[in-house]
PDB file of N, CA and C in Angstrom:
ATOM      1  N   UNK A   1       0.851  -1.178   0.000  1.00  0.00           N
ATOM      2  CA  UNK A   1       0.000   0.000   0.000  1.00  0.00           C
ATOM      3  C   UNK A   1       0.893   1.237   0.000  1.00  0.00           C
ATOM      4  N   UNK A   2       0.284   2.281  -1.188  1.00  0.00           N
ATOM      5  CA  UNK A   2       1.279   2.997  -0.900  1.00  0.00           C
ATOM      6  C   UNK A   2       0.691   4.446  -0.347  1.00  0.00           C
ATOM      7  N   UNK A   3       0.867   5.016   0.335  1.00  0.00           N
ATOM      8  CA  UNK A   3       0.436   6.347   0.834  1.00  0.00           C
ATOM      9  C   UNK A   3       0.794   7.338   0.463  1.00  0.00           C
ATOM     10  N   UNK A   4       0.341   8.678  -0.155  1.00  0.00           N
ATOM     11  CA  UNK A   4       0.939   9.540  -0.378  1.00  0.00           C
ATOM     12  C   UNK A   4       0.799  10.360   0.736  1.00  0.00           C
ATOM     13  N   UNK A   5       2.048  11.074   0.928  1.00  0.00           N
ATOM     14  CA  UNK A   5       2.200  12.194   1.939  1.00  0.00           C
ATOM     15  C   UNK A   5       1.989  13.287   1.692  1.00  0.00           C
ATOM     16  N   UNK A   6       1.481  13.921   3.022  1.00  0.00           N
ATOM     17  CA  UNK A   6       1.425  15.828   2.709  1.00  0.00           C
ATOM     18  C   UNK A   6       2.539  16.023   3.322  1.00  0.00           C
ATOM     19  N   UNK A   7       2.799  17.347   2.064  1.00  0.00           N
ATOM     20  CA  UNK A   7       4.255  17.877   2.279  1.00  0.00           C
ATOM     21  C   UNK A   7       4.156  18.665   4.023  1.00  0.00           C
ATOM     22  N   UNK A   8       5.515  18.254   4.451  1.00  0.00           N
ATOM     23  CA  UNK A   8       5.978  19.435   5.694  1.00  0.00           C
ATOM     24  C   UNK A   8       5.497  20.569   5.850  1.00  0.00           C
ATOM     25  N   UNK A   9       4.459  21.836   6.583  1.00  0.00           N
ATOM     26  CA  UNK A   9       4.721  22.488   5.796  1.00  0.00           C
ATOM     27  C   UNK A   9       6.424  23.614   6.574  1.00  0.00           C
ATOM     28  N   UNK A  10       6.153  24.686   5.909  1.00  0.00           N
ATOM     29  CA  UNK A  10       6.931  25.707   6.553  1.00  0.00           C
ATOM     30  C   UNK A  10       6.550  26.334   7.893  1.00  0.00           C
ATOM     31  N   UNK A  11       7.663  26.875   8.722  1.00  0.00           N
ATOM     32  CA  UNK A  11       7.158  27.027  10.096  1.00  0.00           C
ATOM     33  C   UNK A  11       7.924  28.163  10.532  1.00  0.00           C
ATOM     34  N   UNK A  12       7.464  29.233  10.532  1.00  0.00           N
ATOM     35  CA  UNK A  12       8.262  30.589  11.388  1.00  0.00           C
ATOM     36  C   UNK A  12       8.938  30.413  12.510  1.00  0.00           C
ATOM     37  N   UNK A  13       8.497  29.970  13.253  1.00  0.00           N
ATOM     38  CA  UNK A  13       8.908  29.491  14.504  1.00  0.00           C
ATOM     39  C   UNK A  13       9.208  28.194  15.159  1.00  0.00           C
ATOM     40  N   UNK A  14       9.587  27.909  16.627  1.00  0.00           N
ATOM     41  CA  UNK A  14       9.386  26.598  17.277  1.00  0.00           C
ATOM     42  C   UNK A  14       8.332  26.378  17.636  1.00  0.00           C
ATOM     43  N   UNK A  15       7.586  27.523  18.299  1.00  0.00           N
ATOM     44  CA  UNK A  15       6.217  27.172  18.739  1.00  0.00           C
ATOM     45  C   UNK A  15       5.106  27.335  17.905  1.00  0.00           C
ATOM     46  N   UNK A  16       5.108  27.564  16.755  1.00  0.00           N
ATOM     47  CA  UNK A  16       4.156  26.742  15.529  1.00  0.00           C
ATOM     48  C   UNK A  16       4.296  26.086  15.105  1.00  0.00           C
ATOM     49  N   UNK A  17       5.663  25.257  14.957  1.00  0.00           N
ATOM     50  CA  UNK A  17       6.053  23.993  14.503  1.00  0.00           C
ATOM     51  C   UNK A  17       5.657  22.694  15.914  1.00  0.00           C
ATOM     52  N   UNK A  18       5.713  22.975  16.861  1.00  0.00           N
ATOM     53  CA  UNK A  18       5.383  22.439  18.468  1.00  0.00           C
ATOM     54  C   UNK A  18       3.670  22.579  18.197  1.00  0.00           C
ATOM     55  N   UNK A  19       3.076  23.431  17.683  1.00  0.00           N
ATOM     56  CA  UNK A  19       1.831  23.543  17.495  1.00  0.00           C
ATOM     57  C   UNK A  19       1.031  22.579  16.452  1.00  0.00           C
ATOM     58  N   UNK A  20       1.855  22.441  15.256  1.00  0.00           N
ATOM     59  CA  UNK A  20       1.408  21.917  14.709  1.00  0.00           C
ATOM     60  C   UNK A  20       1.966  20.271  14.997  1.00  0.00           C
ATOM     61  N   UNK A  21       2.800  20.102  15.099  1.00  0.00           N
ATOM     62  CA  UNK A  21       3.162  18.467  15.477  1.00  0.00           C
ATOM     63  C   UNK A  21       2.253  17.585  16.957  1.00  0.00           C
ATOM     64  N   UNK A  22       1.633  18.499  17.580  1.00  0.00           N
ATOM     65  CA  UNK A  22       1.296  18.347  18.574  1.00  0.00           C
ATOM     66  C   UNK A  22      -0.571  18.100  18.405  1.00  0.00           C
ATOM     67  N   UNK A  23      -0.463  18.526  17.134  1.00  0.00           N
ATOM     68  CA  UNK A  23      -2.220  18.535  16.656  1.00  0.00           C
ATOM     69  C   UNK A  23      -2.103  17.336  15.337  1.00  0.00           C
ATOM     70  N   UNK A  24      -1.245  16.863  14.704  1.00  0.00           N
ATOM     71  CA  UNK A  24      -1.318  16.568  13.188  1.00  0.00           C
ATOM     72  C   UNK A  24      -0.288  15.077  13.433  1.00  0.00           C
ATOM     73  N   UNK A  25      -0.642  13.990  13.060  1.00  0.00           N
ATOM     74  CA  UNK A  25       0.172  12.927  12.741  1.00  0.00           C
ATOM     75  C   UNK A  25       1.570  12.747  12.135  1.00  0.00           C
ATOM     76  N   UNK A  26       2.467  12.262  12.485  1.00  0.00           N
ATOM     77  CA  UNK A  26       3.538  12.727  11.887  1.00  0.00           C
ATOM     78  C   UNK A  26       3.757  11.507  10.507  1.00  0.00           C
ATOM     79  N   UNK A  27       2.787  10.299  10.284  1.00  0.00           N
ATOM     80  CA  UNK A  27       2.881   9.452   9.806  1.00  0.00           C
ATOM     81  C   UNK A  27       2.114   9.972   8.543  1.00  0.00           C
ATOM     82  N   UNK A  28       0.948  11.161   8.308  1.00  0.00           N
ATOM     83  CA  UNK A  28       0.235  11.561   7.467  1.00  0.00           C
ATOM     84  C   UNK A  28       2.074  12.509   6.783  1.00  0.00           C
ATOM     85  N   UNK A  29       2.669  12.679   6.929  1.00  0.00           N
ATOM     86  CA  UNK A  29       3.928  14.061   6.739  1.00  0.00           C
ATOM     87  C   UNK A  29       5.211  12.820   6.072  1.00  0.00           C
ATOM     88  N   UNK A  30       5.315  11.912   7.068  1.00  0.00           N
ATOM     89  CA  UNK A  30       6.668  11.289   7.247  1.00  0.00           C
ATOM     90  C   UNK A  30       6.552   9.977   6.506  1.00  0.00           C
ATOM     91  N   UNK A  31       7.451   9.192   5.490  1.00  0.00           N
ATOM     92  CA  UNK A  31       7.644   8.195   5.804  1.00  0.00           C
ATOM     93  C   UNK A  31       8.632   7.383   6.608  1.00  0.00           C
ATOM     94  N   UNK A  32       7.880   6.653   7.858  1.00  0.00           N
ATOM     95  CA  UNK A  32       9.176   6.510   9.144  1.00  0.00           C
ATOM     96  C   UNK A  32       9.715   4.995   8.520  1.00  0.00           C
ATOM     97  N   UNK A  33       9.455   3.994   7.340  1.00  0.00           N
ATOM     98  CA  UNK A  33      10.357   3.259   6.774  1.00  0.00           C
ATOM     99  C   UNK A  33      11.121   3.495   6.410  1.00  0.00           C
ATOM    100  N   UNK A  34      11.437   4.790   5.591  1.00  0.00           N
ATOM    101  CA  UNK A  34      12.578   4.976   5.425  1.00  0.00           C
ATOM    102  C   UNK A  34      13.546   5.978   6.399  1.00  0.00           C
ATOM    103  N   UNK A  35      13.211   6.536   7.387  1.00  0.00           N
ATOM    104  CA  UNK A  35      13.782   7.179   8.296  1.00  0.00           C
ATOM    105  C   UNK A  35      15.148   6.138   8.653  1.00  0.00           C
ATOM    106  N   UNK A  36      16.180   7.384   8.602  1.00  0.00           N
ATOM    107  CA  UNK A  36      17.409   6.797   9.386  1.00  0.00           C
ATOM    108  C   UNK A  36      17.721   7.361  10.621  1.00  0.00           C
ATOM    109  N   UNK A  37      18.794   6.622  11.757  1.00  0.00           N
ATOM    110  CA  UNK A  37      18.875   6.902  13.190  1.00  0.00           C
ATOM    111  C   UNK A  37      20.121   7.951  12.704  1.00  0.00           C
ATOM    112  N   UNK A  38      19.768   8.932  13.399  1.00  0.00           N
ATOM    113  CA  UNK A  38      20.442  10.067  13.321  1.00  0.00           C
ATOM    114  C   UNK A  38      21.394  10.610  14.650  1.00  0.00           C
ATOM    115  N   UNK A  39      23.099  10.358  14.422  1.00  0.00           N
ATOM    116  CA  UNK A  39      23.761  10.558  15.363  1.00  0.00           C
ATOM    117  C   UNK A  39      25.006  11.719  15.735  1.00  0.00           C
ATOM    118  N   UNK A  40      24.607  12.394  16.358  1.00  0.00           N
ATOM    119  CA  UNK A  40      25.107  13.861  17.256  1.00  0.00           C
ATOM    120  C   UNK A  40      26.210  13.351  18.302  1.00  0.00           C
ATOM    121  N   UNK A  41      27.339  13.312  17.899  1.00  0.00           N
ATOM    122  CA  UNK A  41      28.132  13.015  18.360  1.00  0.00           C
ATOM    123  C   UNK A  41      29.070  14.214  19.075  1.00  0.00           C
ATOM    124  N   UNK A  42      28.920  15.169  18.744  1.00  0.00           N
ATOM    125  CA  UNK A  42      29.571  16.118  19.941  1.00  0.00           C
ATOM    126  C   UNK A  42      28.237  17.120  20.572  1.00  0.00           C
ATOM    127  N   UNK A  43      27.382  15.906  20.436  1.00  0.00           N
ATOM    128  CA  UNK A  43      26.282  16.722  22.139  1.00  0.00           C
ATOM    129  C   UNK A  43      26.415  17.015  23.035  1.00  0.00           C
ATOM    130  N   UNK A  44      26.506  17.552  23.982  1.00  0.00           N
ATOM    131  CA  UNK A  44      26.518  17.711  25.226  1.00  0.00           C
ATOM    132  C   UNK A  44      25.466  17.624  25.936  1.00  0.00           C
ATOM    133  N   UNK A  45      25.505  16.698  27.185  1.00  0.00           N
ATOM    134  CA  UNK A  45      24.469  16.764  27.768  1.00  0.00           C
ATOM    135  C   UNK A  45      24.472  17.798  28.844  1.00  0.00           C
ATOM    136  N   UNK A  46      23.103  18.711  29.139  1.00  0.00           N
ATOM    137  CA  UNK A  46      23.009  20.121  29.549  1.00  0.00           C
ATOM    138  C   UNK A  46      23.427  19.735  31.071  1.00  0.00           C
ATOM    139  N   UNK A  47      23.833  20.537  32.284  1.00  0.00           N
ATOM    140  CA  UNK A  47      24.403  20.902  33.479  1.00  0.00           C
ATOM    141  C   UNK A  47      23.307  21.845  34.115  1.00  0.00           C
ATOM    142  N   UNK A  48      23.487  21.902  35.438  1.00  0.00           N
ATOM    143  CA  UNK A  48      23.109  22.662  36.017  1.00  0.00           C
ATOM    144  C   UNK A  48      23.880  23.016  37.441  1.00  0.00           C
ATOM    145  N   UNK A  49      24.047  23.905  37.801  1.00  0.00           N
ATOM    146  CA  UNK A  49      25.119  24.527  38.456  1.00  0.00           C
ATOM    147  C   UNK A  49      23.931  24.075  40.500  1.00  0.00           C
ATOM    148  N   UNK A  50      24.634  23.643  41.048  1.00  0.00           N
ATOM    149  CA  UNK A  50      23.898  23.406  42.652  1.00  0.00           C
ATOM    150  C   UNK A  50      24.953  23.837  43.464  1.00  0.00           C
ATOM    151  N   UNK A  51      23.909  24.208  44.549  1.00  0.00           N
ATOM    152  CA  UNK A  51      24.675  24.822  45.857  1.00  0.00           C
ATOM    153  C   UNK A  51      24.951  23.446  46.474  1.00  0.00           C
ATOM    154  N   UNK A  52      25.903  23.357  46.904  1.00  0.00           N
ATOM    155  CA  UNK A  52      25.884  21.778  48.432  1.00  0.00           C
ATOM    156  C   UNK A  52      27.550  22.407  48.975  1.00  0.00           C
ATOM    157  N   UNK A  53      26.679  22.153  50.342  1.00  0.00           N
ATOM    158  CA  UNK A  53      27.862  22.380  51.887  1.00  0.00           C
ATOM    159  C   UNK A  53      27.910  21.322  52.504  1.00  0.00           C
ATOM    160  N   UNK A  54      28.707  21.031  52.321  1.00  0.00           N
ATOM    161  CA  UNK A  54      30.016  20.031  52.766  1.00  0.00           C
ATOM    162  C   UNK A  54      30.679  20.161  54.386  1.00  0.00           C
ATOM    163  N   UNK A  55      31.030  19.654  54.998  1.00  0.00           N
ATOM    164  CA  UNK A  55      31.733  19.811  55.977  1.00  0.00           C
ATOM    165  C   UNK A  55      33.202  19.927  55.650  1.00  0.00           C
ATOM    166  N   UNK A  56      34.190  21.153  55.893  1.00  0.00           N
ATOM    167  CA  UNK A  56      35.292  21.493  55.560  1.00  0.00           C
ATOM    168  C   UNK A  56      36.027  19.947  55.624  1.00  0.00           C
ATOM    169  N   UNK A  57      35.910  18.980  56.726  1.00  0.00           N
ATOM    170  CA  UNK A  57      36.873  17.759  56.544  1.00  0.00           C
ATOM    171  C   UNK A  57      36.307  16.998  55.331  1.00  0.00           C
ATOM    172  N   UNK A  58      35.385  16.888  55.020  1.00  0.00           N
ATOM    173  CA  UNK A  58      34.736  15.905  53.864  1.00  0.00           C
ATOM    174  C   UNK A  58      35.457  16.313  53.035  1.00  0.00           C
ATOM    175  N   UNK A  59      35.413  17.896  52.567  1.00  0.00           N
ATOM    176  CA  UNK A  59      35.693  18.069  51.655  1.00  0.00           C
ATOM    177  C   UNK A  59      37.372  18.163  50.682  1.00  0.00           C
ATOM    178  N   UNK A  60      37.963  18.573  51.951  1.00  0.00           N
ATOM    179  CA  UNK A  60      39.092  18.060  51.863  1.00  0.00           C
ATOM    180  C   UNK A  60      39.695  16.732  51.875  1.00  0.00           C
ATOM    181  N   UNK A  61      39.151  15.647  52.488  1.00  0.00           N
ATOM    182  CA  UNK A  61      39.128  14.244  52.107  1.00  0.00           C
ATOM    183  C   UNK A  61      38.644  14.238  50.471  1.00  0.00           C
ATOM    184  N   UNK A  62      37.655  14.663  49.985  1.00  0.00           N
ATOM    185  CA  UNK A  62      37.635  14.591  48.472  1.00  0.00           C
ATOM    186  C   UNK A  62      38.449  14.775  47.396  1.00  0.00           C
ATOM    187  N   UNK A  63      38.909  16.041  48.138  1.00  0.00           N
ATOM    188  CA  UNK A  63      40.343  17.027  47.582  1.00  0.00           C
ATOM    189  C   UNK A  63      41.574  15.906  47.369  1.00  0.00           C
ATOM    190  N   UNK A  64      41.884  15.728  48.314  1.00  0.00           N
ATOM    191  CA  UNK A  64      43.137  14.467  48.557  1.00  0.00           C
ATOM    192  C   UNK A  64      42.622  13.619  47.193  1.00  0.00           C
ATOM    193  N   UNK A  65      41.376  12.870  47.721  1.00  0.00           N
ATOM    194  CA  UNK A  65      41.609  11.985  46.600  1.00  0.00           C
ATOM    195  C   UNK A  65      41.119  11.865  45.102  1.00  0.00           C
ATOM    196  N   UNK A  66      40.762  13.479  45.060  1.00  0.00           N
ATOM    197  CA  UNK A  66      40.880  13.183  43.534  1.00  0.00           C
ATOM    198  C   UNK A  66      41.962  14.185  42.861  1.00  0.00           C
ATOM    199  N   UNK A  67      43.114  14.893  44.015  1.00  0.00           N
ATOM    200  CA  UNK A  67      44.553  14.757  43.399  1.00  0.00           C
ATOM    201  C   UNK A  67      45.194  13.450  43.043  1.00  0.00           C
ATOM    202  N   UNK A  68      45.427  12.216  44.129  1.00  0.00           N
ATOM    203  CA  UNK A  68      45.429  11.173  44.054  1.00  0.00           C
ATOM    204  C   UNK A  68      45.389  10.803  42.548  1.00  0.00           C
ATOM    205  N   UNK A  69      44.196  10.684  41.699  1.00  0.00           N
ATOM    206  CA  UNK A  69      43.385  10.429  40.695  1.00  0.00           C
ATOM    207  C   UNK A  69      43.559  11.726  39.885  1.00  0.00           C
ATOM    208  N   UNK A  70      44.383  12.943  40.199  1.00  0.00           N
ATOM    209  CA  UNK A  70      44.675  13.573  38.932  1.00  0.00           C
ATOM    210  C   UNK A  70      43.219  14.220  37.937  1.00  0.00           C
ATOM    211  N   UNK A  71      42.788  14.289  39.106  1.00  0.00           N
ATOM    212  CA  UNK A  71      41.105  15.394  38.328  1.00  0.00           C
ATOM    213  C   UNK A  71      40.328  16.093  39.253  1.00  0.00           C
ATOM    214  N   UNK A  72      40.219  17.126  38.679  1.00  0.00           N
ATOM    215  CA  UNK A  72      39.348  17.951  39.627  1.00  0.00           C
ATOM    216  C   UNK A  72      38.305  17.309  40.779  1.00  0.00           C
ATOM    217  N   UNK A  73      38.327  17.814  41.632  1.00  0.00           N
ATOM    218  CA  UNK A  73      37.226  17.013  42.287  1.00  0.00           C
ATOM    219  C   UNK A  73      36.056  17.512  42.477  1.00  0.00           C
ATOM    220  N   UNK A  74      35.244  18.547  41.403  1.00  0.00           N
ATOM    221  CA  UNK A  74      34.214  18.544  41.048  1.00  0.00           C
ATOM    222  C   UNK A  74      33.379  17.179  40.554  1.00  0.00           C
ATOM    223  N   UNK A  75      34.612  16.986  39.513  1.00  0.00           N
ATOM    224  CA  UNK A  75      34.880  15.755  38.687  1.00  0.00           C
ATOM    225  C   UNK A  75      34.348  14.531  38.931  1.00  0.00           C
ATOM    226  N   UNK A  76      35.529  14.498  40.463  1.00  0.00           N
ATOM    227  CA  UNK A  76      35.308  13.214  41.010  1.00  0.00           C
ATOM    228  C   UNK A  76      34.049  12.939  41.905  1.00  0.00           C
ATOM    229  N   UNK A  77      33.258  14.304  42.334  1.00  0.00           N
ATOM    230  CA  UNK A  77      32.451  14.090  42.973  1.00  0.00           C
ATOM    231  C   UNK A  77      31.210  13.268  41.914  1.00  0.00           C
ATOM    232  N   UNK A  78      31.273  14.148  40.701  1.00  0.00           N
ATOM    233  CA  UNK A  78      29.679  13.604  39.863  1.00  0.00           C
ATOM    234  C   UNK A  78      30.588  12.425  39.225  1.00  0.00           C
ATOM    235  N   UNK A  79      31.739  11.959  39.450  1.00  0.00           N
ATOM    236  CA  UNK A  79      31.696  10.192  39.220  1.00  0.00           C
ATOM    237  C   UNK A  79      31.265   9.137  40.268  1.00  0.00           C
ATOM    238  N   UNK A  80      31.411   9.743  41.178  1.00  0.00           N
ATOM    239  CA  UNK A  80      31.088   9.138  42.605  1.00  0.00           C
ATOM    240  C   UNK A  80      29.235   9.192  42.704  1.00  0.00           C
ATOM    241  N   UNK A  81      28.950  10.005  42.184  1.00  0.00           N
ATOM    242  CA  UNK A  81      27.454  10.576  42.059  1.00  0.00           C
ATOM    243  C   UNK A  81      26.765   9.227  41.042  1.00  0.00           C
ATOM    244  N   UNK A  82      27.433   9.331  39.889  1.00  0.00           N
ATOM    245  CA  UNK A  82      27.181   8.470  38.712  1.00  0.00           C
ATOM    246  C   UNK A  82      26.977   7.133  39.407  1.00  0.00           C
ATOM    247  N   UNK A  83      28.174   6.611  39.564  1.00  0.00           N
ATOM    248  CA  UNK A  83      28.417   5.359  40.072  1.00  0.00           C
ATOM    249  C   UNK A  83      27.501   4.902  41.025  1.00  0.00           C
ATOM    250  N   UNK A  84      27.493   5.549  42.287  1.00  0.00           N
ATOM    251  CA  UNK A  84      25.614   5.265  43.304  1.00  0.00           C
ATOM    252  C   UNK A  84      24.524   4.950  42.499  1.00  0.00           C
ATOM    253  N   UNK A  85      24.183   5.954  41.750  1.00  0.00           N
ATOM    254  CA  UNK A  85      23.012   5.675  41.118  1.00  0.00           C
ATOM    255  C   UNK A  85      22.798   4.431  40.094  1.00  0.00           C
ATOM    256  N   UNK A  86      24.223   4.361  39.471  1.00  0.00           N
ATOM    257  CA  UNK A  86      24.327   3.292  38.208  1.00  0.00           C
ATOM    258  C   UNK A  86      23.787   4.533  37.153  1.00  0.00           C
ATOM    259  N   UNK A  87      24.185   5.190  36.555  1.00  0.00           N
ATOM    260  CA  UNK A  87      24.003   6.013  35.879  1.00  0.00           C
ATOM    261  C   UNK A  87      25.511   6.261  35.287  1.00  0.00           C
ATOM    262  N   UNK A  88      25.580   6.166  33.967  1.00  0.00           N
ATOM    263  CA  UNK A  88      26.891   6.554  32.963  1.00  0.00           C
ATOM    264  C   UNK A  88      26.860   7.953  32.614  1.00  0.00           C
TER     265      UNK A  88
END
């Protein structure tokens, strides 16, 4: 079966394009058989900057050991963070 599609249309913005994808099928627009996986390889995943107080000895115990380990210990804290959770 073959379907013909309506074209994309044009979109001034994000939030008429968010408007319209959000009302309209994307399968009436798209054919997703032939869609390929599309890969962004220098993404970054976004940050967000947090307050946390530490007890001056903790934190210097951190200090130590992620000179030790040769990286900041911002660093070492959100690997230590990662690792608890099981999160890469």
């Amino acid at each position: 079966m073959n379907k013909r599609l309506k074209p994309v249309p044009r979109f001034r913005g994000e939030t008429g394009e968010r408007r319209f994808w959000e009302t309209h099928d994307s399968t009436d627009h798209i054919d997703w058989a032939k869609a390929e996986r599309a890969r962004f390889p220098n993404l970054k995943p976004s940050t967000v900057s947090i307050s946390l107080r530490l007890p001056i000895g903790l934190l210097e115990r951190i200090k130590v050991a992620a000179n030790k380990r040769d990286v900041p210990y911002q660093s070492l804290i959100k690997i230590w963070l990662s690792e608890k959770i099981g999160v890469r």
